[in-house]
PDB file of N, CA and C in Angstrom:
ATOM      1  N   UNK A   1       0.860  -1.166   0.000  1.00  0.00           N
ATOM      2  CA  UNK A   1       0.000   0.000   0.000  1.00  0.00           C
ATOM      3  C   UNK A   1       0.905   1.228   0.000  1.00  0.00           C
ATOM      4  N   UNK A   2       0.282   2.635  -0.621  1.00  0.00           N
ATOM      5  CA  UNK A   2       1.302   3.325  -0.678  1.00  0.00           C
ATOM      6  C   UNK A   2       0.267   4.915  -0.331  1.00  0.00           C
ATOM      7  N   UNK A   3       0.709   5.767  -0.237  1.00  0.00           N
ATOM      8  CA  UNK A   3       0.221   7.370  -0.316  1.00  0.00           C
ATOM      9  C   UNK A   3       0.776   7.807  -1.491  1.00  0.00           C
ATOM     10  N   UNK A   4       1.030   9.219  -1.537  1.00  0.00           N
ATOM     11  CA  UNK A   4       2.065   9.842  -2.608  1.00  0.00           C
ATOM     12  C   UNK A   4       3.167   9.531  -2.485  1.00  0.00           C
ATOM     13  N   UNK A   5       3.742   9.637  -1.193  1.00  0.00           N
ATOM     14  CA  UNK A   5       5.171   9.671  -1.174  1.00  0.00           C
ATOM     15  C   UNK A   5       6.209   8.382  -0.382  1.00  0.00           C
ATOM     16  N   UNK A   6       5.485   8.156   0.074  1.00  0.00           N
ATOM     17  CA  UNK A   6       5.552   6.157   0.827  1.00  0.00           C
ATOM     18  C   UNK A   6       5.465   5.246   0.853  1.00  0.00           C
ATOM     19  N   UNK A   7       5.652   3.942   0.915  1.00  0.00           N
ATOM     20  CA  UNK A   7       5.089   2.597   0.785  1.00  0.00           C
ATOM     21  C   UNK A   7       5.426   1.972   1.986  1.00  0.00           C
ATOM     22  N   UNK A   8       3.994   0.971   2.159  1.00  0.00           N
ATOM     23  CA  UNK A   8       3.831   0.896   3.804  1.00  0.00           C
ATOM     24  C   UNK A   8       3.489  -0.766   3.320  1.00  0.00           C
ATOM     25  N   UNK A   9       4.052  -1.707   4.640  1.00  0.00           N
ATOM     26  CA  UNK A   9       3.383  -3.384   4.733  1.00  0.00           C
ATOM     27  C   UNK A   9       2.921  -3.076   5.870  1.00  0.00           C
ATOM     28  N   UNK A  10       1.884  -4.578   5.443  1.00  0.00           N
ATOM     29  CA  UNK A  10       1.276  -4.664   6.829  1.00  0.00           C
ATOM     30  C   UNK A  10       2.082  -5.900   7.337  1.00  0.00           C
ATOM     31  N   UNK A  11       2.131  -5.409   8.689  1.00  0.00           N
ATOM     32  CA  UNK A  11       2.786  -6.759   9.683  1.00  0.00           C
ATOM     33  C   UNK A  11       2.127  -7.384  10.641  1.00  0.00           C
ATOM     34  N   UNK A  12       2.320  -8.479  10.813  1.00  0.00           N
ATOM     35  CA  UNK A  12       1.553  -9.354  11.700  1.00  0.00           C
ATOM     36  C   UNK A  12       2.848  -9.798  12.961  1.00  0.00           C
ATOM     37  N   UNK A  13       2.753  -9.119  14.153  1.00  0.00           N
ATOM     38  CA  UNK A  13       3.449  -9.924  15.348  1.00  0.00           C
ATOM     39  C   UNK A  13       2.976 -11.079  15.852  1.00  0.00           C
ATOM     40  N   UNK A  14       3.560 -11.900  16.933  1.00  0.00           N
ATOM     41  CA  UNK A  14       3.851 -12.705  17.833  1.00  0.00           C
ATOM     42  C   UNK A  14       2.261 -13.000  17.650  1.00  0.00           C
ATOM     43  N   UNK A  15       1.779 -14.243  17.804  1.00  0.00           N
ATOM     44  CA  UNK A  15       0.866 -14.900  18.340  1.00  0.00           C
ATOM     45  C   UNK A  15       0.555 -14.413  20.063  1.00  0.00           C
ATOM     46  N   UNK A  16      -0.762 -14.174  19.878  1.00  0.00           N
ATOM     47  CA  UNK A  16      -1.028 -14.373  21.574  1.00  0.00           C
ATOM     48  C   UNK A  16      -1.415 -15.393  22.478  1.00  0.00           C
ATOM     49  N   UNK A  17      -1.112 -15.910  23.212  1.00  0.00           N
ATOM     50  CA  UNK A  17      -1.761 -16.876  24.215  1.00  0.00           C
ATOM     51  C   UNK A  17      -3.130 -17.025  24.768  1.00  0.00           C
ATOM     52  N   UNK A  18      -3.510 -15.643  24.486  1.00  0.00           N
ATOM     53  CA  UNK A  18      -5.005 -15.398  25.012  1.00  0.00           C
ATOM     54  C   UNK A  18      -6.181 -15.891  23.648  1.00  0.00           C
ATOM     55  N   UNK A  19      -5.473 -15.267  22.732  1.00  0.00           N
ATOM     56  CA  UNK A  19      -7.112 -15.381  21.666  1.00  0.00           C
ATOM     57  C   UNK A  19      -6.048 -15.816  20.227  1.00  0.00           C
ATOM     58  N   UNK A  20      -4.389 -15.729  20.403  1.00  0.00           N
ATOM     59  CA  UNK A  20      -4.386 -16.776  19.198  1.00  0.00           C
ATOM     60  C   UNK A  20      -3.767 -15.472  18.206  1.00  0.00           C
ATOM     61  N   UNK A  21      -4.434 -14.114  18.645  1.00  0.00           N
ATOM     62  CA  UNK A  21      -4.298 -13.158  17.749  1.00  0.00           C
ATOM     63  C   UNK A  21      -2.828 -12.843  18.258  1.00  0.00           C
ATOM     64  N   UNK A  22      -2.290 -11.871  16.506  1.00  0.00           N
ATOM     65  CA  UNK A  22      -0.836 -10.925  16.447  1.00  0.00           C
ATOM     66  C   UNK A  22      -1.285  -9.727  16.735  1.00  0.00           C
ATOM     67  N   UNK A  23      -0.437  -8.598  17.425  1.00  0.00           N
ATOM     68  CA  UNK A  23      -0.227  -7.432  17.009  1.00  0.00           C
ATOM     69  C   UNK A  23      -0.197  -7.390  15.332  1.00  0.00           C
ATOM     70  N   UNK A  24      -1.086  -6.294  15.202  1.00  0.00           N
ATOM     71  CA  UNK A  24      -1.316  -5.798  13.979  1.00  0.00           C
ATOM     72  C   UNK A  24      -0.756  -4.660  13.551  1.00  0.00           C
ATOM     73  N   UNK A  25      -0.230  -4.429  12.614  1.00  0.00           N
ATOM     74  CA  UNK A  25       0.469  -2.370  12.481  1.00  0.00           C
ATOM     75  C   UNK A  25       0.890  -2.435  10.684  1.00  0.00           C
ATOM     76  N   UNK A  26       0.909  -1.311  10.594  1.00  0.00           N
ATOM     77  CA  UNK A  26       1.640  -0.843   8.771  1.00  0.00           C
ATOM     78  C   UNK A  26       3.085   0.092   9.532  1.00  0.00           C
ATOM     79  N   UNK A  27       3.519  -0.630   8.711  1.00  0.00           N
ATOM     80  CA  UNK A  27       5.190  -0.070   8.475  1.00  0.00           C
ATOM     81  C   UNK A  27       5.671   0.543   7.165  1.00  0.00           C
ATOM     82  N   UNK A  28       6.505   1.556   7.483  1.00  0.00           N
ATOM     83  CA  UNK A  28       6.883   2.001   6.617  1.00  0.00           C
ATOM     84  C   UNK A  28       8.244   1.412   5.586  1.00  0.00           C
ATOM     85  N   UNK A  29       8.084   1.123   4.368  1.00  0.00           N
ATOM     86  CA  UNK A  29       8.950   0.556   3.678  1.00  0.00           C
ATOM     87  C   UNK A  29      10.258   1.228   3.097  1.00  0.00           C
ATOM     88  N   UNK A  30      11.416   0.820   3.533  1.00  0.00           N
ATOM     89  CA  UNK A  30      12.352   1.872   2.914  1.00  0.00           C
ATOM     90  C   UNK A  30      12.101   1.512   1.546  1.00  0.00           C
ATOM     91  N   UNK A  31      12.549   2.740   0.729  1.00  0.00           N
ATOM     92  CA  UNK A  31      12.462   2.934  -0.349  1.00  0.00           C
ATOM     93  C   UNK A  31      12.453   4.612  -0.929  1.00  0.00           C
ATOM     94  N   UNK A  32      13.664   4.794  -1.848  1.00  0.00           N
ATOM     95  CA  UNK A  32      14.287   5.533  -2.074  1.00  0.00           C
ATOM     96  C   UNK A  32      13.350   6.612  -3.057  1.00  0.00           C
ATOM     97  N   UNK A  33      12.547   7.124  -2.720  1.00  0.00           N
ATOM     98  CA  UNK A  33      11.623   7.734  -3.774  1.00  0.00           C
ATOM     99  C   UNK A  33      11.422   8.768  -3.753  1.00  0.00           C
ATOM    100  N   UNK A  34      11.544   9.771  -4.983  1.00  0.00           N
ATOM    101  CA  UNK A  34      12.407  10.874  -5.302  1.00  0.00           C
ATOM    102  C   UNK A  34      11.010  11.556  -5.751  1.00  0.00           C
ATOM    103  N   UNK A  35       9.758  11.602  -5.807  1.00  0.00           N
ATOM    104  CA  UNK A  35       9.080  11.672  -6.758  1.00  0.00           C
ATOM    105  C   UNK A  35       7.526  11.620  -5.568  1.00  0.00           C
ATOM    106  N   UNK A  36       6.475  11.849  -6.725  1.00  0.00           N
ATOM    107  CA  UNK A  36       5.189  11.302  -6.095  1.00  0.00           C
ATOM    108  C   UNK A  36       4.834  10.235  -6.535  1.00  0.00           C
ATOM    109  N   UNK A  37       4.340   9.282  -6.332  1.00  0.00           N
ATOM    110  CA  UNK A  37       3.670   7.822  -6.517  1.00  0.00           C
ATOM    111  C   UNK A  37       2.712   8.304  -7.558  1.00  0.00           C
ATOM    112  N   UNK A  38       2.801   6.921  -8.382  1.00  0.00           N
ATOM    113  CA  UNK A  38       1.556   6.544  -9.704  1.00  0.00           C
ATOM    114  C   UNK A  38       0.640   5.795  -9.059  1.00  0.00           C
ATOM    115  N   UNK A  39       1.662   4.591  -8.534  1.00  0.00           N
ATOM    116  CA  UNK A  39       1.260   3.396  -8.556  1.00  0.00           C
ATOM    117  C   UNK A  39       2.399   2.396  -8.056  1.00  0.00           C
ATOM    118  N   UNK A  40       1.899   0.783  -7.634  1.00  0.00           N
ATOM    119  CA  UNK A  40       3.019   0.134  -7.086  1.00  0.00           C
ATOM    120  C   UNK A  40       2.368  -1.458  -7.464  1.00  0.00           C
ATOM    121  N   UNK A  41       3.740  -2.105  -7.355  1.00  0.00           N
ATOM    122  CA  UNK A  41       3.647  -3.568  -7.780  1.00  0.00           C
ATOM    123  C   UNK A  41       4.817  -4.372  -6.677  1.00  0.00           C
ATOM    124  N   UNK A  42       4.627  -5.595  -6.402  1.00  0.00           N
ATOM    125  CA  UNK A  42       5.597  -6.462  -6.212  1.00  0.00           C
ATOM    126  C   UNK A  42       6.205  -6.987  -7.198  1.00  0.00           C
ATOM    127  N   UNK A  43       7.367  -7.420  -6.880  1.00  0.00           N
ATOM    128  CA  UNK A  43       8.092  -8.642  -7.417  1.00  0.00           C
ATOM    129  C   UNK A  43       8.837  -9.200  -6.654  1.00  0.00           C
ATOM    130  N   UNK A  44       9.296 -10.582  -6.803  1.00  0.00           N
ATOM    131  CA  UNK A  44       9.376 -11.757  -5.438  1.00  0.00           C
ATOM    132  C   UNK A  44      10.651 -12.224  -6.432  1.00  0.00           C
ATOM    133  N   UNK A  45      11.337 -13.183  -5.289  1.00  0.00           N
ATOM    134  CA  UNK A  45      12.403 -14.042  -5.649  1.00  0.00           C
ATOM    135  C   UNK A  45      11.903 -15.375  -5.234  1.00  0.00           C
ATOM    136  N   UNK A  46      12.917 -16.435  -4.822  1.00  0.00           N
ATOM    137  CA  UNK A  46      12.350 -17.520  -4.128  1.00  0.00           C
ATOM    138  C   UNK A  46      11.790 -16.960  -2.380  1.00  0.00           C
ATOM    139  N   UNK A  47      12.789 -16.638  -2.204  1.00  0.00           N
ATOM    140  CA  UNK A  47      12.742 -15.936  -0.882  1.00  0.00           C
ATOM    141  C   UNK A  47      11.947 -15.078  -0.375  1.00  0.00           C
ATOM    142  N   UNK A  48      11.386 -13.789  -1.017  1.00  0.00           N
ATOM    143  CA  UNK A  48      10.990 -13.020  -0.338  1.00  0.00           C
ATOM    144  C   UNK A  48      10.477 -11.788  -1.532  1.00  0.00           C
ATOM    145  N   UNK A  49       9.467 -11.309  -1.461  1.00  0.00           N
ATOM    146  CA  UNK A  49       8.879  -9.986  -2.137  1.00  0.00           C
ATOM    147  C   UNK A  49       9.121  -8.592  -1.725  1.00  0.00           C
ATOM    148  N   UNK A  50       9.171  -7.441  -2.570  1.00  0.00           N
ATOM    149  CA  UNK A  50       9.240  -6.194  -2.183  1.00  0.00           C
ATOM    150  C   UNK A  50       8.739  -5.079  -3.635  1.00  0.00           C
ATOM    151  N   UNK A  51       8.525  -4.144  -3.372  1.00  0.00           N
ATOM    152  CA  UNK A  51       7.753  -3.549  -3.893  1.00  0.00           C
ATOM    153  C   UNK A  51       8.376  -2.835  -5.000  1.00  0.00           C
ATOM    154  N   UNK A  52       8.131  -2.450  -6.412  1.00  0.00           N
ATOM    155  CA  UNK A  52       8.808  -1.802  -7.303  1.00  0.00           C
ATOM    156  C   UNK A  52       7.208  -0.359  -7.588  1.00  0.00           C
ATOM    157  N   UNK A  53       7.955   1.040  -8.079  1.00  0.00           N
ATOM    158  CA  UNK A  53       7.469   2.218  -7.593  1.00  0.00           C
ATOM    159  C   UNK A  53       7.576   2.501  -9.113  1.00  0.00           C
ATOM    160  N   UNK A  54       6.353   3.015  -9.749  1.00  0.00           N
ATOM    161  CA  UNK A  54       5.915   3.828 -11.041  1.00  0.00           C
ATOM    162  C   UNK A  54       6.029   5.455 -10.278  1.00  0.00           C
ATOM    163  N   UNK A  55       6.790   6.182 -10.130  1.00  0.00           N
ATOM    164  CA  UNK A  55       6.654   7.558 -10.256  1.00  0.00           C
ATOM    165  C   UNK A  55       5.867   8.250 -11.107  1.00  0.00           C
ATOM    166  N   UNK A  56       4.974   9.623 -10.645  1.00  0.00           N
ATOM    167  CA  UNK A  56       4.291  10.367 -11.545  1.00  0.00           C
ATOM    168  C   UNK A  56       4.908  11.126 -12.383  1.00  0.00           C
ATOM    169  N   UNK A  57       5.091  11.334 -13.610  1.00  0.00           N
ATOM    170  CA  UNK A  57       6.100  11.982 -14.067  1.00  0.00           C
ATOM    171  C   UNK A  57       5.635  12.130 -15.935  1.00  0.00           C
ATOM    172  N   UNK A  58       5.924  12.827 -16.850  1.00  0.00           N
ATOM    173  CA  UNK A  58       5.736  12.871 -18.003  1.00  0.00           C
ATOM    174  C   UNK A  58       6.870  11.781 -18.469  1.00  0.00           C
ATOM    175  N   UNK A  59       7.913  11.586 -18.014  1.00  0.00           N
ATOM    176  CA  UNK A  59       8.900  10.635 -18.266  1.00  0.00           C
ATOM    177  C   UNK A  59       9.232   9.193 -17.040  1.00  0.00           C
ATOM    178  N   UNK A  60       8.108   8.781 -17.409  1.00  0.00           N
ATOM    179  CA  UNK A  60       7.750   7.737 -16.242  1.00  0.00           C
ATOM    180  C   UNK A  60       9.020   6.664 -15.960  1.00  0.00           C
ATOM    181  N   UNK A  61       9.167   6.782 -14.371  1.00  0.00           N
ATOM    182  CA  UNK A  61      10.059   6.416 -13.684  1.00  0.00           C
ATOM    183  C   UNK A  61      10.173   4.789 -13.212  1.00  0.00           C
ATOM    184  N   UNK A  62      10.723   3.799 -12.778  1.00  0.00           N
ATOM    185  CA  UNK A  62      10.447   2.954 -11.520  1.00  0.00           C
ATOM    186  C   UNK A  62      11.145   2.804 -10.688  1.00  0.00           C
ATOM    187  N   UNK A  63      10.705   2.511  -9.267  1.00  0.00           N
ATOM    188  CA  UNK A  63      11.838   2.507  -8.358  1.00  0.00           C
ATOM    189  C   UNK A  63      11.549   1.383  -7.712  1.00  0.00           C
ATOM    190  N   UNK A  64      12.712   0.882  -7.792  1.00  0.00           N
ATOM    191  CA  UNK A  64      12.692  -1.137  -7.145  1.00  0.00           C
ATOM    192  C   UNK A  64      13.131  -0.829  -5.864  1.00  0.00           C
ATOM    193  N   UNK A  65      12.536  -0.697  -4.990  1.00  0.00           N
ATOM    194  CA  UNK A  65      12.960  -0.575  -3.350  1.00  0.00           C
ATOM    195  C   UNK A  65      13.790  -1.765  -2.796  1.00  0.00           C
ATOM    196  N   UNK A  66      14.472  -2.922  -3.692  1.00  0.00           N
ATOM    197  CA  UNK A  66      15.295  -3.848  -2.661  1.00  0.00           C
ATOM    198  C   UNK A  66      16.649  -2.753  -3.321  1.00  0.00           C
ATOM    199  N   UNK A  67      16.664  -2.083  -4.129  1.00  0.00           N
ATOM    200  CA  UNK A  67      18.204  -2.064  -4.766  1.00  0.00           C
ATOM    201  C   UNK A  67      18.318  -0.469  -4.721  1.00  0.00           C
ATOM    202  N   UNK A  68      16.548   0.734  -4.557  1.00  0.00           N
ATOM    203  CA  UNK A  68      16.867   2.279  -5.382  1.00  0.00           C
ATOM    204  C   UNK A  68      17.454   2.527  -6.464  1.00  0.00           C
ATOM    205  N   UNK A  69      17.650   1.402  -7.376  1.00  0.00           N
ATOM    206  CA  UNK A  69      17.691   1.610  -8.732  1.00  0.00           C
ATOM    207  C   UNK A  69      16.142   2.431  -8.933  1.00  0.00           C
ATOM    208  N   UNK A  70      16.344   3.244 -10.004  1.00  0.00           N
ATOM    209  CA  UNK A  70      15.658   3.936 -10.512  1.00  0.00           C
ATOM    210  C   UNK A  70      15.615   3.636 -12.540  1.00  0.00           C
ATOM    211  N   UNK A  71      14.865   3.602 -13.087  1.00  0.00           N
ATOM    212  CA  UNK A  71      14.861   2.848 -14.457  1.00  0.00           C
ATOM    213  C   UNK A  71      13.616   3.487 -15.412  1.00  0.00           C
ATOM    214  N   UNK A  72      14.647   4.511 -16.226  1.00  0.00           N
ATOM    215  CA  UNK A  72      13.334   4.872 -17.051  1.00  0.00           C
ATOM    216  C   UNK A  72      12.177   4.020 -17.744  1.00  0.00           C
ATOM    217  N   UNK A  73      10.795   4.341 -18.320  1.00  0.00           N
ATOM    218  CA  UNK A  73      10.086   3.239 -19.115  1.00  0.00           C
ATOM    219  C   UNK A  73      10.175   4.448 -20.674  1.00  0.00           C
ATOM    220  N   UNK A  74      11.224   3.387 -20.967  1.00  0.00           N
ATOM    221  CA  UNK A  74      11.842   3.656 -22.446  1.00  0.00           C
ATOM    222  C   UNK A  74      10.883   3.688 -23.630  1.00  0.00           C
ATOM    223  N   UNK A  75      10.215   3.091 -23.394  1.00  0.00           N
ATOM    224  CA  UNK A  75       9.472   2.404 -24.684  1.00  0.00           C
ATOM    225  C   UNK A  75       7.866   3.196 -24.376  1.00  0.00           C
ATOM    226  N   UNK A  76       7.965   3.891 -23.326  1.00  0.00           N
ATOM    227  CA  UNK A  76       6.515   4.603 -22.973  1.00  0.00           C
ATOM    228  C   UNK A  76       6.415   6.064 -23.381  1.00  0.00           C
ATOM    229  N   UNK A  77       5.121   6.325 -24.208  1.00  0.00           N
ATOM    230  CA  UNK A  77       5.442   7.892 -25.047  1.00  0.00           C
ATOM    231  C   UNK A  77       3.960   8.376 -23.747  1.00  0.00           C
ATOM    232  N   UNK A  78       4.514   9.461 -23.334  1.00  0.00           N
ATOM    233  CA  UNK A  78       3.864   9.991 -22.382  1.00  0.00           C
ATOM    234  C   UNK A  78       4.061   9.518 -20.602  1.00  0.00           C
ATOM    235  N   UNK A  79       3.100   9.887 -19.790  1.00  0.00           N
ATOM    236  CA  UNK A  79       2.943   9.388 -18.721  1.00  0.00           C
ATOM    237  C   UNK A  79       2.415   7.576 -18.441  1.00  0.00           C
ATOM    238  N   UNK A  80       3.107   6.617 -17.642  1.00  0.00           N
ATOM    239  CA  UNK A  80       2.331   5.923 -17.725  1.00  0.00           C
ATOM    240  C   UNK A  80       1.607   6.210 -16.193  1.00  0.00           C
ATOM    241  N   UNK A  81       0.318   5.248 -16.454  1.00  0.00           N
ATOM    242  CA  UNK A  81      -0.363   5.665 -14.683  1.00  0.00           C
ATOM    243  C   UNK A  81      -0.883   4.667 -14.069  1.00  0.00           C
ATOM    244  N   UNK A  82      -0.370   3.007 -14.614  1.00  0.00           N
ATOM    245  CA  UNK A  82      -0.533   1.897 -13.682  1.00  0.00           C
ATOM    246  C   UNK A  82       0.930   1.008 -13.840  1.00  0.00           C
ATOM    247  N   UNK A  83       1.060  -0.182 -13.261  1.00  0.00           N
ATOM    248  CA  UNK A  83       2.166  -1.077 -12.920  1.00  0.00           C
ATOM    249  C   UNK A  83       1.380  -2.452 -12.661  1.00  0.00           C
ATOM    250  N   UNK A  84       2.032  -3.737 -12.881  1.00  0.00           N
ATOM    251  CA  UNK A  84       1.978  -4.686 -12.790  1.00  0.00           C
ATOM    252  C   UNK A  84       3.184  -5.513 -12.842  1.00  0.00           C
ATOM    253  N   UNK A  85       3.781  -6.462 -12.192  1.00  0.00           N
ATOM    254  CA  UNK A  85       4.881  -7.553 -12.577  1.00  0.00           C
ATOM    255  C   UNK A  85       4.565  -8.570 -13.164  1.00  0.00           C
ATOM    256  N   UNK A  86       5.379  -9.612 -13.394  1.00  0.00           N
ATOM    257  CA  UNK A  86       5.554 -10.830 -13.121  1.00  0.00           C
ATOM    258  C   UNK A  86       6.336 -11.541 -12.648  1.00  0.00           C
ATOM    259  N   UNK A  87       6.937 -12.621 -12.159  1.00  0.00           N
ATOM    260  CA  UNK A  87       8.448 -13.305 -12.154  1.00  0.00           C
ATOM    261  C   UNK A  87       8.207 -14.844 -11.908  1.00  0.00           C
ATOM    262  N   UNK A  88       9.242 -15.293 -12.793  1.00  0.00           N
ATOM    263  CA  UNK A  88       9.001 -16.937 -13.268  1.00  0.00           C
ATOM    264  C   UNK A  88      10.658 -17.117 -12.535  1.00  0.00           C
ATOM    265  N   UNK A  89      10.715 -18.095 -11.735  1.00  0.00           N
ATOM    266  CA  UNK A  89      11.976 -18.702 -11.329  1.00  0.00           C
ATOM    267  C   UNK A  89      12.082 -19.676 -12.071  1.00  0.00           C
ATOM    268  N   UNK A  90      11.020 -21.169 -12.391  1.00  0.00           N
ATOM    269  CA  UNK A  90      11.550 -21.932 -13.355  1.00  0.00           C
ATOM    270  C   UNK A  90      13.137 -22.031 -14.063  1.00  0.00           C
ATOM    271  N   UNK A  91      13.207 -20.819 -14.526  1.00  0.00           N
ATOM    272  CA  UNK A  91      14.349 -20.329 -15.447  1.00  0.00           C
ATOM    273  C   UNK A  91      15.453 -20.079 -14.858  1.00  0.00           C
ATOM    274  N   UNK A  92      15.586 -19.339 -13.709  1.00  0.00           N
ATOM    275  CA  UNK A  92      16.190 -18.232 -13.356  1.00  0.00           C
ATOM    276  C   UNK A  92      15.058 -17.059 -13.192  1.00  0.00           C
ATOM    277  N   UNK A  93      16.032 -16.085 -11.881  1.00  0.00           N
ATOM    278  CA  UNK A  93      15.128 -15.215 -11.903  1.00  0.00           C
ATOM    279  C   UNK A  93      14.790 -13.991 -13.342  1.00  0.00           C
ATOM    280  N   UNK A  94      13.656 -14.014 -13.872  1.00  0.00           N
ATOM    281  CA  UNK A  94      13.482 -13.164 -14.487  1.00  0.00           C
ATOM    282  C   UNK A  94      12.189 -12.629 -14.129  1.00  0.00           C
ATOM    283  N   UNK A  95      12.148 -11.323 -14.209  1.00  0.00           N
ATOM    284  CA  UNK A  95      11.084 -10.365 -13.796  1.00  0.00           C
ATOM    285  C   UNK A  95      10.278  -9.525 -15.035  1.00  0.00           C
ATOM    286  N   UNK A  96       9.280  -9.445 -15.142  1.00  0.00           N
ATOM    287  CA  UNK A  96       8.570  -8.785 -15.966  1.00  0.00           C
ATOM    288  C   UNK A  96       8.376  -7.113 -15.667  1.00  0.00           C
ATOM    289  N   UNK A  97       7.846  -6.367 -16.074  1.00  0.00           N
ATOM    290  CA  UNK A  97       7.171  -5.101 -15.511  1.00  0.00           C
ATOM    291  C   UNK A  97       6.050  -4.814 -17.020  1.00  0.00           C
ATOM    292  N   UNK A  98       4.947  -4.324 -16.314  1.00  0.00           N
ATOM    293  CA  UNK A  98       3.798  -4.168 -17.784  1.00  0.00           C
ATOM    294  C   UNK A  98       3.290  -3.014 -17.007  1.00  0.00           C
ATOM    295  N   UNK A  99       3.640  -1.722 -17.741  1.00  0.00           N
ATOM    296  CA  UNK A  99       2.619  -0.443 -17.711  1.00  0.00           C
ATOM    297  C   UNK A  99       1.966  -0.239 -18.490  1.00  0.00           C
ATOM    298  N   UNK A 100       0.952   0.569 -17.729  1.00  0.00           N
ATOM    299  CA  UNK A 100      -0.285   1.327 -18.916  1.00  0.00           C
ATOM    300  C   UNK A 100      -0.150   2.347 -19.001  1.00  0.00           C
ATOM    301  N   UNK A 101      -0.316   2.909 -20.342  1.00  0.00           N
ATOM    302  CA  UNK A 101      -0.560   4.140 -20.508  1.00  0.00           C
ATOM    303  C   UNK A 101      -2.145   4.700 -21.590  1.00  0.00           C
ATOM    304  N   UNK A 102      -2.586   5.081 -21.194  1.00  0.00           N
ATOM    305  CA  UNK A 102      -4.139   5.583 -21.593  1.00  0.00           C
ATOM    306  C   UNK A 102      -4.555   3.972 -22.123  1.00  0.00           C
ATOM    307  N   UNK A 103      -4.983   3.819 -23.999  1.00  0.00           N
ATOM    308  CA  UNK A 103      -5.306   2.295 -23.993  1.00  0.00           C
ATOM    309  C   UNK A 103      -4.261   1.199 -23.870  1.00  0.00           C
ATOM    310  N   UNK A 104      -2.859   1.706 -24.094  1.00  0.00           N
ATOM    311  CA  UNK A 104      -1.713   0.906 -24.065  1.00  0.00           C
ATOM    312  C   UNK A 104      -1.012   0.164 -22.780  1.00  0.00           C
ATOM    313  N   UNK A 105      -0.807  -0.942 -23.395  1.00  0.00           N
ATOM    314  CA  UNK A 105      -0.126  -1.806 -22.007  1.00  0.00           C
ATOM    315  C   UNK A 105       1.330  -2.231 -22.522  1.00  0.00           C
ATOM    316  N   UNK A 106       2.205  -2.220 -22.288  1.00  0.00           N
ATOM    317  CA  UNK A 106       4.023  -2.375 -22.825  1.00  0.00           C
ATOM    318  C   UNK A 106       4.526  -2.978 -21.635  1.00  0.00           C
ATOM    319  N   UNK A 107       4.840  -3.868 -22.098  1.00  0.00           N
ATOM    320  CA  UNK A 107       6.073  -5.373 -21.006  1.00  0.00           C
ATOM    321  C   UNK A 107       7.319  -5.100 -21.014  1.00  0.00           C
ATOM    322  N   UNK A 108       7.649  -4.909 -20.413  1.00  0.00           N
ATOM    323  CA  UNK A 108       9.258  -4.611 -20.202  1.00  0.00           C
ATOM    324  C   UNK A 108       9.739  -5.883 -19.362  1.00  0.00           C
ATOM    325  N   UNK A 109      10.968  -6.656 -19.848  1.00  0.00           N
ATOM    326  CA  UNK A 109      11.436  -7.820 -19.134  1.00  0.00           C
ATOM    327  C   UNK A 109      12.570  -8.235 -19.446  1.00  0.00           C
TER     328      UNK A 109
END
């Protein structure tokens, strides 16, 4: 989940003894973001997921929060204003990214 300028998980603590239930809370996700938010996606390894960041921008941005690489979308003429992944280990890790822009959708991978 994100605002303009943040991206937040939700966390689940410790089991309780009484009813079974965790502490519940949203945390804030580091992540290096220079910009206002579009939009946000995961992408996962075997191990573990984290969030990659579409910036608002006429020259649309992404920002992969495990690394703050930042990575133009080359192939996008205008703003884009959604995000989606994919990632297939089968192979090796390879990762997808698919933005939209107005009717257009473009895969980057």
């Amino acid at each position: 989940v994100a605002d303009k300028y943040r991206v937040y998980e939700f966390t689940k603590g410790q089991l309780s003894a009484d009813d079974g239930a965790g502490a519940q809370s949203w945390a804030t996700v580091p992540c290096d973001v220079n910009g206002t938010i579009a939009d946000i996606a995961a992408t996962c390894s075997a191990d573990r997921c984290w969030p990659v960041v579409l910036l608002k921008s006429d020259k649309p941005m992404v920002v992969d929060c495990s690394t703050g690489q930042q990575s133009p979308l080359l192939q996008s003429e205008g703003s884009a204003t959604k995000i989606a992944t994919r990632a297939t280990e089968r192979l090796g890790p390879q990762h997808h990214l698919f933005a939209a822009n107005n009717d257009a959708v473009v895969e980057y991978g």
